[in-house]
C-alpha atoms as a PDB file:
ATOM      1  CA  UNK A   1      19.619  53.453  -1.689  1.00  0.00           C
ATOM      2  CA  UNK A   2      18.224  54.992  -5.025  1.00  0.00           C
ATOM      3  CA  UNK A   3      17.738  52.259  -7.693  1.00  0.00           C
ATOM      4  CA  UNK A   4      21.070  51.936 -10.232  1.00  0.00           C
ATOM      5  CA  UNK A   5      20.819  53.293 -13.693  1.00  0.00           C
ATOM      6  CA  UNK A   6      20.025  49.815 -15.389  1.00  0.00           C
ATOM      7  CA  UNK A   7      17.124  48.886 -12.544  1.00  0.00           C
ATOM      8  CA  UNK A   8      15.640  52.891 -13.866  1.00  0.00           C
ATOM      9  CA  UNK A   9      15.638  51.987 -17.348  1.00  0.00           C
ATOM     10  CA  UNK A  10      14.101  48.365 -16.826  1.00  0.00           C
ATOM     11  CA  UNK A  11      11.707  49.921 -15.072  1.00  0.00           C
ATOM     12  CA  UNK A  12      10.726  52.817 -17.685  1.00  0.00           C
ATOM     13  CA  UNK A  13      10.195  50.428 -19.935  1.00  0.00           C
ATOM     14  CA  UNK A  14       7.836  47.879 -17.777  1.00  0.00           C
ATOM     15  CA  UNK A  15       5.680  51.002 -16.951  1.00  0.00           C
ATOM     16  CA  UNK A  16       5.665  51.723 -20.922  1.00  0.00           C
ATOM     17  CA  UNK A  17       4.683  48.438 -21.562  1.00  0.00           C
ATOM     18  CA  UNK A  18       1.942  48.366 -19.198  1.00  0.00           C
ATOM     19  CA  UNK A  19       0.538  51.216 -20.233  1.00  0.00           C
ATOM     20  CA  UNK A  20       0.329  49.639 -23.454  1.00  0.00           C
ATOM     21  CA  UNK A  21       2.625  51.800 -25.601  1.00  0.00           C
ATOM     22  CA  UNK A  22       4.472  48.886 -26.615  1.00  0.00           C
ATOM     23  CA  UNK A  23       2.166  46.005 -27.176  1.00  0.00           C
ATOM     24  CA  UNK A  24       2.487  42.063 -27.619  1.00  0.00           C
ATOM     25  CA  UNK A  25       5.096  41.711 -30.077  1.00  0.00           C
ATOM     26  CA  UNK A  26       6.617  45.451 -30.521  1.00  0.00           C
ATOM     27  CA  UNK A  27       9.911  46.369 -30.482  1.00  0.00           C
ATOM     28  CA  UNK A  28      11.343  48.053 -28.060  1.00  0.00           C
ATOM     29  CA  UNK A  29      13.863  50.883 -28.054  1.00  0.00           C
ATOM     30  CA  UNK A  30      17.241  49.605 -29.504  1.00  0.00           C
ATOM     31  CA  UNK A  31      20.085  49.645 -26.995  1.00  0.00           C
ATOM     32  CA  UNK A  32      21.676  52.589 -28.844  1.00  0.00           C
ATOM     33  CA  UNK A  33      18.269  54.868 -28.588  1.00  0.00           C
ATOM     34  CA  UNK A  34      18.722  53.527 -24.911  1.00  0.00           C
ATOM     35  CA  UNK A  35      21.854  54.820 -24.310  1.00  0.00           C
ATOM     36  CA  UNK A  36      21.186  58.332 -25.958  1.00  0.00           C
ATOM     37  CA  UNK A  37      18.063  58.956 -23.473  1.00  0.00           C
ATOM     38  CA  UNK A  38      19.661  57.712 -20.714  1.00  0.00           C
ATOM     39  CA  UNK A  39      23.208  58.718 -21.399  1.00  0.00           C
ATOM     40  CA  UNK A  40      24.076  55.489 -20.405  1.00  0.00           C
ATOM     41  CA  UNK A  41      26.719  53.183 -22.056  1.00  0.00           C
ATOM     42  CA  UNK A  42      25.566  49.996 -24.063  1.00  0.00           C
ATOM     43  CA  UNK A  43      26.526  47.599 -21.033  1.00  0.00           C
ATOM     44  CA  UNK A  44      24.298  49.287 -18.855  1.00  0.00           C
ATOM     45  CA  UNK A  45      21.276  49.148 -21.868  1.00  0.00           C
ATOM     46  CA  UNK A  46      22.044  45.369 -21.955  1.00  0.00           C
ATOM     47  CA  UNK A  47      21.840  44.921 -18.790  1.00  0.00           C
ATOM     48  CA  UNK A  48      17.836  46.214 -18.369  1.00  0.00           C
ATOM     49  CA  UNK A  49      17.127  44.294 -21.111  1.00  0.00           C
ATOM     50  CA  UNK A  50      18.463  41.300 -19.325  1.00  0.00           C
ATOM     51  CA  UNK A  51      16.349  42.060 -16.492  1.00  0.00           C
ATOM     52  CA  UNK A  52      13.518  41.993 -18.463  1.00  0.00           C
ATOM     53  CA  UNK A  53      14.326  39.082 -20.142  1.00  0.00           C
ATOM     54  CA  UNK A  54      14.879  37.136 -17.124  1.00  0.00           C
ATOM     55  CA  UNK A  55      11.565  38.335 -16.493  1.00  0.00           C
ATOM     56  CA  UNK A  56       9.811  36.791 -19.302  1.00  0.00           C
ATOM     57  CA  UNK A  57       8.489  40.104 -20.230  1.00  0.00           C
ATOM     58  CA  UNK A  58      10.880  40.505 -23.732  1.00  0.00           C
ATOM     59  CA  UNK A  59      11.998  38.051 -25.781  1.00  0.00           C
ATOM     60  CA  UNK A  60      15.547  38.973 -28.110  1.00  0.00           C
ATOM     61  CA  UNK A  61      15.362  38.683 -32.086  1.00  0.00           C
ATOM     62  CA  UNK A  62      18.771  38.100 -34.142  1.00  0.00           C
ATOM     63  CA  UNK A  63      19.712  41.824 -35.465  1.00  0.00           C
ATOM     64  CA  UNK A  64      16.617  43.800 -34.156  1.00  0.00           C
ATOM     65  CA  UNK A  65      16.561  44.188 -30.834  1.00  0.00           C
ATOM     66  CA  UNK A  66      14.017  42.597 -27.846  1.00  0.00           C
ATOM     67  CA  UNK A  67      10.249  42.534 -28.373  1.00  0.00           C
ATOM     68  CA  UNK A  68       7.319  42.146 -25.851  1.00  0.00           C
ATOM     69  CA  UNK A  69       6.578  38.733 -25.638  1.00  0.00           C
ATOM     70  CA  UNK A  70       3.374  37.703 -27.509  1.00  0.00           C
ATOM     71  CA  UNK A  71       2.255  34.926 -24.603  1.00  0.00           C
ATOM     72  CA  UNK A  72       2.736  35.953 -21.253  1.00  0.00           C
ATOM     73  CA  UNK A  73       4.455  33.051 -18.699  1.00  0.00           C
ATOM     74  CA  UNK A  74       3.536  32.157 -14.942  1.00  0.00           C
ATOM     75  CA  UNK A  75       5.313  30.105 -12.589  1.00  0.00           C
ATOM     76  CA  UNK A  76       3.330  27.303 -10.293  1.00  0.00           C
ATOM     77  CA  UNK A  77       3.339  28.349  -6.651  1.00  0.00           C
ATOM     78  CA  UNK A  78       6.041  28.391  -4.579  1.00  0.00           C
ATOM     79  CA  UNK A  79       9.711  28.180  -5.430  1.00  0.00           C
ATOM     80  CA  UNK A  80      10.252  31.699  -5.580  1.00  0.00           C
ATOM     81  CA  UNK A  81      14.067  32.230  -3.922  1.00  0.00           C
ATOM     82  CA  UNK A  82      15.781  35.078  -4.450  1.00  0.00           C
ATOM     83  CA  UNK A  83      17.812  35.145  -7.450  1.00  0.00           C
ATOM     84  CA  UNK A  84      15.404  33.235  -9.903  1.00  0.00           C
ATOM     85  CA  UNK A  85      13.486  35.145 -12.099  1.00  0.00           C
ATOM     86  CA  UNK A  86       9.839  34.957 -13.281  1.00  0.00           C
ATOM     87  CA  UNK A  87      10.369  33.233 -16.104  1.00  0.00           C
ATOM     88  CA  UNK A  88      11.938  30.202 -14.152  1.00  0.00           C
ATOM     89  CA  UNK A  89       9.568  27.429 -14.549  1.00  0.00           C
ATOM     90  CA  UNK A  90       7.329  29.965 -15.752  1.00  0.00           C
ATOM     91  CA  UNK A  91       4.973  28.179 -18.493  1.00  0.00           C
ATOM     92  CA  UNK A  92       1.941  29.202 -20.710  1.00  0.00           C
ATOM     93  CA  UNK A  93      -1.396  29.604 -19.268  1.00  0.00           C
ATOM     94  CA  UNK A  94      -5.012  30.518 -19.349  1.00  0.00           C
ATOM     95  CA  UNK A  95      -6.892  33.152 -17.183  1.00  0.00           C
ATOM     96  CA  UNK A  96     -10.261  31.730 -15.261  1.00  0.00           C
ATOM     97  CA  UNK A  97     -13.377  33.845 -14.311  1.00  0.00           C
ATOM     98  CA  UNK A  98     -12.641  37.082 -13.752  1.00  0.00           C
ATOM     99  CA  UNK A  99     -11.143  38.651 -10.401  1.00  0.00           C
ATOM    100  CA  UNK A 100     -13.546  39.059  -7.912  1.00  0.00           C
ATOM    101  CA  UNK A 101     -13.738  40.074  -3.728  1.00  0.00           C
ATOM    102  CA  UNK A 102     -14.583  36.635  -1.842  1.00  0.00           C
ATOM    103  CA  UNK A 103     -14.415  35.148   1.370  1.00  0.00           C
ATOM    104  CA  UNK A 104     -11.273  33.093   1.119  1.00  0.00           C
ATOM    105  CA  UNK A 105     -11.046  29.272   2.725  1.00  0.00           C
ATOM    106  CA  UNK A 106      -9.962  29.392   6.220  1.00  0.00           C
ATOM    107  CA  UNK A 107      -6.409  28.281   5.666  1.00  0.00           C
ATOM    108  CA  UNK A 108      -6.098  30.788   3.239  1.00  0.00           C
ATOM    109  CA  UNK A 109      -7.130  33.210   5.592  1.00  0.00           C
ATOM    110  CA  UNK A 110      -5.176  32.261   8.276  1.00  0.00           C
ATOM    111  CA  UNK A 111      -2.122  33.068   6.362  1.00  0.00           C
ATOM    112  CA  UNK A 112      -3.344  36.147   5.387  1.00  0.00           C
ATOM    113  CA  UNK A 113      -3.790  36.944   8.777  1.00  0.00           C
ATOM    114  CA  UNK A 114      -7.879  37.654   7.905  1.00  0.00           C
ATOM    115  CA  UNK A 115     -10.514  37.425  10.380  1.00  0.00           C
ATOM    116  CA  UNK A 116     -13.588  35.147   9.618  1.00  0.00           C
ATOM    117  CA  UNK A 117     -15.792  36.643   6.762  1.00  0.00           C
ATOM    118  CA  UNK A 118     -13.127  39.107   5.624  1.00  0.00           C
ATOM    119  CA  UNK A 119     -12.937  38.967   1.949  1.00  0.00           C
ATOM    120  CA  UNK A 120     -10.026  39.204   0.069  1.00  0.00           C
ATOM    121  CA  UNK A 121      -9.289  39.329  -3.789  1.00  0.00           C
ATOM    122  CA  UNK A 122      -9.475  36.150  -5.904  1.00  0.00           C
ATOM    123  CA  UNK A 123      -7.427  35.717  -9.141  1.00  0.00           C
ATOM    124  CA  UNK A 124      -7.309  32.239 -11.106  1.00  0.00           C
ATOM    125  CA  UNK A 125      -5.692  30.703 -13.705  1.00  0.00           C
ATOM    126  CA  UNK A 126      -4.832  27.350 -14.992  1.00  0.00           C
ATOM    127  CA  UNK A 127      -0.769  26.805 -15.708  1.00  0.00           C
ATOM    128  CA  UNK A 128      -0.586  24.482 -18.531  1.00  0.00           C
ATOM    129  CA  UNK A 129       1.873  21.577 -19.652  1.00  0.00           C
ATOM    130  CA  UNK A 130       3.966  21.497 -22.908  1.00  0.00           C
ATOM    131  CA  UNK A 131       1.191  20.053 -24.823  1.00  0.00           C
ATOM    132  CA  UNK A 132      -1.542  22.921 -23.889  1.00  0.00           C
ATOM    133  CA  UNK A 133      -3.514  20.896 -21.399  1.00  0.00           C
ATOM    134  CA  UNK A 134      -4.059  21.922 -17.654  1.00  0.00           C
ATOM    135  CA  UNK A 135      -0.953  20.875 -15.385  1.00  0.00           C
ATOM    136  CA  UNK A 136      -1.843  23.315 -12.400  1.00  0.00           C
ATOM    137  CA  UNK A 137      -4.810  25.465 -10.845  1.00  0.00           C
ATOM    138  CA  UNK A 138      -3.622  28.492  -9.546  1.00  0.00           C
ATOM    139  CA  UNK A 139      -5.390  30.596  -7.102  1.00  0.00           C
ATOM    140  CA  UNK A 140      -4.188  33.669  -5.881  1.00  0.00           C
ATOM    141  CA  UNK A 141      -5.699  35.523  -3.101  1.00  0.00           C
ATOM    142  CA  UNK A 142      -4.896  39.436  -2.297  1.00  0.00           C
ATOM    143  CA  UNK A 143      -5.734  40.673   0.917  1.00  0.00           C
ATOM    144  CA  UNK A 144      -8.077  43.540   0.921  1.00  0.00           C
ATOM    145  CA  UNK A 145      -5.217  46.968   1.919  1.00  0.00           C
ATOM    146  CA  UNK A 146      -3.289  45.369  -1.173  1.00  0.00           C
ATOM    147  CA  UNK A 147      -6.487  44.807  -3.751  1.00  0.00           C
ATOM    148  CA  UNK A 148      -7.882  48.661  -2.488  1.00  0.00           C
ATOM    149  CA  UNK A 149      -3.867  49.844  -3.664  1.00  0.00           C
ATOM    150  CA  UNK A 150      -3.233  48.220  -6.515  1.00  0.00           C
ATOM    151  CA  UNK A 151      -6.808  47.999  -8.642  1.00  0.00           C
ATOM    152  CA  UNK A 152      -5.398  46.584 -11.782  1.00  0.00           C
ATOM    153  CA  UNK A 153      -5.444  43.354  -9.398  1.00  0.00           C
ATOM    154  CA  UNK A 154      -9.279  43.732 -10.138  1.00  0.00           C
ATOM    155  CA  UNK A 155      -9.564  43.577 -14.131  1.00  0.00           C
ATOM    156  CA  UNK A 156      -8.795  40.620 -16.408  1.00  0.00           C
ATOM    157  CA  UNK A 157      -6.093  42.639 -18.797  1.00  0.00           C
ATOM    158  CA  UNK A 158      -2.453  41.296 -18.364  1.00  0.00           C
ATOM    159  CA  UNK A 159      -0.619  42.890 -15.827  1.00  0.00           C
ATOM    160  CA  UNK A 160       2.135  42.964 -18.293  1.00  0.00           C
ATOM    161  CA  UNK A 161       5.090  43.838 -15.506  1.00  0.00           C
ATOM    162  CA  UNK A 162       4.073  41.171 -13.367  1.00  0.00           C
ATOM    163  CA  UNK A 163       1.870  41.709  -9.989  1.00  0.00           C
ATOM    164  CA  UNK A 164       5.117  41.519  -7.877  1.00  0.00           C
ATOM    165  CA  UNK A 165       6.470  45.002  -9.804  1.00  0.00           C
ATOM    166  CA  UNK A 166       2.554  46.324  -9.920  1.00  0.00           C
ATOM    167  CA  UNK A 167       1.918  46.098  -6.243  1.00  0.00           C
ATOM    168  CA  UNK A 168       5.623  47.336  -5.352  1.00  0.00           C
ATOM    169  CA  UNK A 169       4.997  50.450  -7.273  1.00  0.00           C
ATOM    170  CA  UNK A 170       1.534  50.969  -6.788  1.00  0.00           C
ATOM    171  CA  UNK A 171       2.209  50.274  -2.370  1.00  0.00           C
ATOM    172  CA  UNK A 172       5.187  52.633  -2.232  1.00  0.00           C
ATOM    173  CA  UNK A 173       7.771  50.152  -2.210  1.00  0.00           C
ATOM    174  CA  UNK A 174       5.938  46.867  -0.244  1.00  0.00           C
ATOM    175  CA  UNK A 175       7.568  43.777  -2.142  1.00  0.00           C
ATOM    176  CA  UNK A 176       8.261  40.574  -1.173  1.00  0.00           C
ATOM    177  CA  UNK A 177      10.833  39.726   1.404  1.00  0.00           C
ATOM    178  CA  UNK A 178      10.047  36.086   2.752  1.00  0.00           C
ATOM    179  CA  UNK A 179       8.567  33.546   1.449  1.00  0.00           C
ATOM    180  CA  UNK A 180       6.626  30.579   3.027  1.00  0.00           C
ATOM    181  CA  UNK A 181       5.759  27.197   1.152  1.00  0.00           C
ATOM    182  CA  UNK A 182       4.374  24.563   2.452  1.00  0.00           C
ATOM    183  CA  UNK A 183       3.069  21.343   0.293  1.00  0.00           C
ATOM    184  CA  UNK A 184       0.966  18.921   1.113  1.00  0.00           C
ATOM    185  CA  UNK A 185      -1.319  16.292  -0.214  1.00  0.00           C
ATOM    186  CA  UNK A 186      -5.025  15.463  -0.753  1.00  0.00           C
ATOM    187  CA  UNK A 187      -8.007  14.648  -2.979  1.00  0.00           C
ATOM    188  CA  UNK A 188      -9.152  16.955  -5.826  1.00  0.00           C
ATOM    189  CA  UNK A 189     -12.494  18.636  -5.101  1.00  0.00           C
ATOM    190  CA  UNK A 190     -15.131  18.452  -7.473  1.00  0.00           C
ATOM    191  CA  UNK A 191     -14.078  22.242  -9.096  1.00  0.00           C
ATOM    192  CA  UNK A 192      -9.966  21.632  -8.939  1.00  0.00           C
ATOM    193  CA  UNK A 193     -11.217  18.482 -11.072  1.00  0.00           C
ATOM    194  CA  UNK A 194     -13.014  19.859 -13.325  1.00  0.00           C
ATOM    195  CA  UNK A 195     -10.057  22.639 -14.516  1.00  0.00           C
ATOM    196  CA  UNK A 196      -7.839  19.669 -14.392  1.00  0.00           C
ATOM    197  CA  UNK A 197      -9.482  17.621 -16.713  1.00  0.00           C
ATOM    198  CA  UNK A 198      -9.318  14.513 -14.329  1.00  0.00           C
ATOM    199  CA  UNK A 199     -11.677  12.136 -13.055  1.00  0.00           C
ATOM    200  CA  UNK A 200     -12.593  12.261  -9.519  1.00  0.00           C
ATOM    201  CA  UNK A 201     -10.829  10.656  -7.180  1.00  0.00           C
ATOM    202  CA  UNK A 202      -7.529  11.821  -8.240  1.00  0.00           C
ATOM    203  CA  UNK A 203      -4.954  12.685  -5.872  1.00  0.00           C
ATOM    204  CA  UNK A 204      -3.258  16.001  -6.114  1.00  0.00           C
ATOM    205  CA  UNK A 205      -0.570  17.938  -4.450  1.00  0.00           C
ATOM    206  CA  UNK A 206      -1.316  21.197  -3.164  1.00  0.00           C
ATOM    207  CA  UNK A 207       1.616  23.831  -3.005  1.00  0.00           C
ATOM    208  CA  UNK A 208       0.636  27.097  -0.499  1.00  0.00           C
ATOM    209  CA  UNK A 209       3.165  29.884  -1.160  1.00  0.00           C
ATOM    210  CA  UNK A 210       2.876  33.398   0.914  1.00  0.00           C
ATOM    211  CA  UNK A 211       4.748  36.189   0.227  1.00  0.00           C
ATOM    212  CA  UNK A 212       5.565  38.923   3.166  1.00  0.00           C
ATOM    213  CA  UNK A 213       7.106  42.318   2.287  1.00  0.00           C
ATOM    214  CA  UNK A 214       9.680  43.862   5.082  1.00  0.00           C
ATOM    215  CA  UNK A 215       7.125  44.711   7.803  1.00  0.00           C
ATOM    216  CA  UNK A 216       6.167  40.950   7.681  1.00  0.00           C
ATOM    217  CA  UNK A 217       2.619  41.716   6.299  1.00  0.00           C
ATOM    218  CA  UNK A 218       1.447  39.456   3.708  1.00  0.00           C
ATOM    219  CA  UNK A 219       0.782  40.124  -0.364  1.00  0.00           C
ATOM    220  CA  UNK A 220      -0.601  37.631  -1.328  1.00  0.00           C
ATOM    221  CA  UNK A 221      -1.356  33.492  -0.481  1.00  0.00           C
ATOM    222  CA  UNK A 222      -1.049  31.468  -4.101  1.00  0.00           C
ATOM    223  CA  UNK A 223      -2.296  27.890  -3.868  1.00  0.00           C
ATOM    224  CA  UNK A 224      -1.588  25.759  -7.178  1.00  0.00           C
ATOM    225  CA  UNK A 225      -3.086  22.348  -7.295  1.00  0.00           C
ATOM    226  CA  UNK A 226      -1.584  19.714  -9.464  1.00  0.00           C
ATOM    227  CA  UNK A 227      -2.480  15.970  -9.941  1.00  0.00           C
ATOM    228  CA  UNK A 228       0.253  13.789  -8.524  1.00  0.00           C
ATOM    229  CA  UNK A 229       0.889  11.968 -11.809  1.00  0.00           C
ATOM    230  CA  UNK A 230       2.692  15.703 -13.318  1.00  0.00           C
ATOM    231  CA  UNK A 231       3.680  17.211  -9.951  1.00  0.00           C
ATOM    232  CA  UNK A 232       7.664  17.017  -9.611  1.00  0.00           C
ATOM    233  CA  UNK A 233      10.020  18.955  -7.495  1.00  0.00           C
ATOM    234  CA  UNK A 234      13.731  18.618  -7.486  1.00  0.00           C
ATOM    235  CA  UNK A 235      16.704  20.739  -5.720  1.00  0.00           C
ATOM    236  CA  UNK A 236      20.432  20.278  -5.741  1.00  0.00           C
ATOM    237  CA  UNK A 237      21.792  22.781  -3.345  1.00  0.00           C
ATOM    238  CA  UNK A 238      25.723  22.067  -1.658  1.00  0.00           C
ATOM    239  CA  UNK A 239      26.427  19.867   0.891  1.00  0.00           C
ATOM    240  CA  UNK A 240      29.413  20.159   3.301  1.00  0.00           C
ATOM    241  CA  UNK A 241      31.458  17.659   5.524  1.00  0.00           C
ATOM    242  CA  UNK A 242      29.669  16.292   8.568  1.00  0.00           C
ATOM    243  CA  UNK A 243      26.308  16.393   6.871  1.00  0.00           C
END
């Protein structure tokens, strides 16, 4: 099924952005220049610019339009059910190192489905809390078929459309279908620590969120590490009779 007119134009427009035609804090095209090179009507302009707002990719200004927001936002690992966006729970945060091929931990590897020694692509970054200091390390590690795809997963510049849009363009359409969390709970090593800001020992819970696209093959295996003191998770879903 071909993507609807609205999902086209949202999509123009994070390809324009990430090719840097419209940088941090530029206006975009007005909903009226929208619907002129689209043919479109205004509900349908809206409603890409909602997408990308739900994104956290544009933020809306009273009487001029959306611009590209000027601080990018991720979201801790895990949590990522269909129907929230990436700017749910999404926060400020600060890049680590630069990307580089390593040999992952063996858990890590495991749910990548990687034999011993394989390396796979290593991104970091450190989530922060309201007040600017750390609140979560994040690693996230690419297996190699998606890091040789998709080599903007290899440089430090902002993937401004966010990896999950990158990789399903740049793969021909592998995105993520399932995904697996699992949280548990240990002691900080010595480097987790250190990001943190926290004294050693300090216990911290570890989230592990894997992504699968439809052929069950994984993207990518995040693991965010946050002391136990600001880790907090809370769902209210329906219940029915009998329960």
């Amino acid at each position: 099924m071909p993507p609807l007119k609205y999902e086209q134009i949202a999509e123009s427009l994070r390809r324009r952005i990430a090719d840097g035609e419209f940088g941090p804090g530029d206006l975009l095209p007005s909903s009226r220049d929208l619907c002129e090179q689209w043919g479109v009507s205004r509900a349908t302009a809206v409603k890409a610019m909602d997408i990308l707002r739900a994104d956290g990719l544009v933020v809306p200004h009273q009487g001029r339009g959306f611009s590209v927001v000027q601080t990018p936002l991720a979201r801790p690992a895990g949590g990522r059910r269909a129907g929230t966006s990436r700017a749910s729970g999404g926060r400020q945060f600060r890049r680590l190192g630069v990307p580089e091929m390593l040999i992952p931990p063996s858990h890590v590897a495991d749910a990548l489905g990687l034999a011993a020694g394989v390396t796979a692509l290593h991104r970091a970054r450190l989530v922060l809390a309201d007040d600017n200091t750390p609140m979560t390390y994040l690693a996230a590690w690419f297996p190699p078929d998606i890091a040789e795809k998709c080599p903007r997963l290899a440089q430090s510049g902002l993937i401004a459309e966010g990896t999950t849009h990158y990789v399903r363009r740049e793969t021909g359409g592998r995105g993520p279908v399932l995904g697996v969390d699992e949280t548990t709970v240990r002691l900080a090593t010595s480097i987790e620590a250190g990001h943190l800001e926290v004294r050693r020992p300090t216990a911290v819970a570890v989230d592990l969120h894997v992504a699968y696209d439809q052929d069950g093959s994984p993207l990518v295996c995040e693991e965010g590490v946050t002391p136990s003191h600001l880790w907090r998770r809370s769902d209210k879903y329906p219940m029915g009779p009998g329960v």
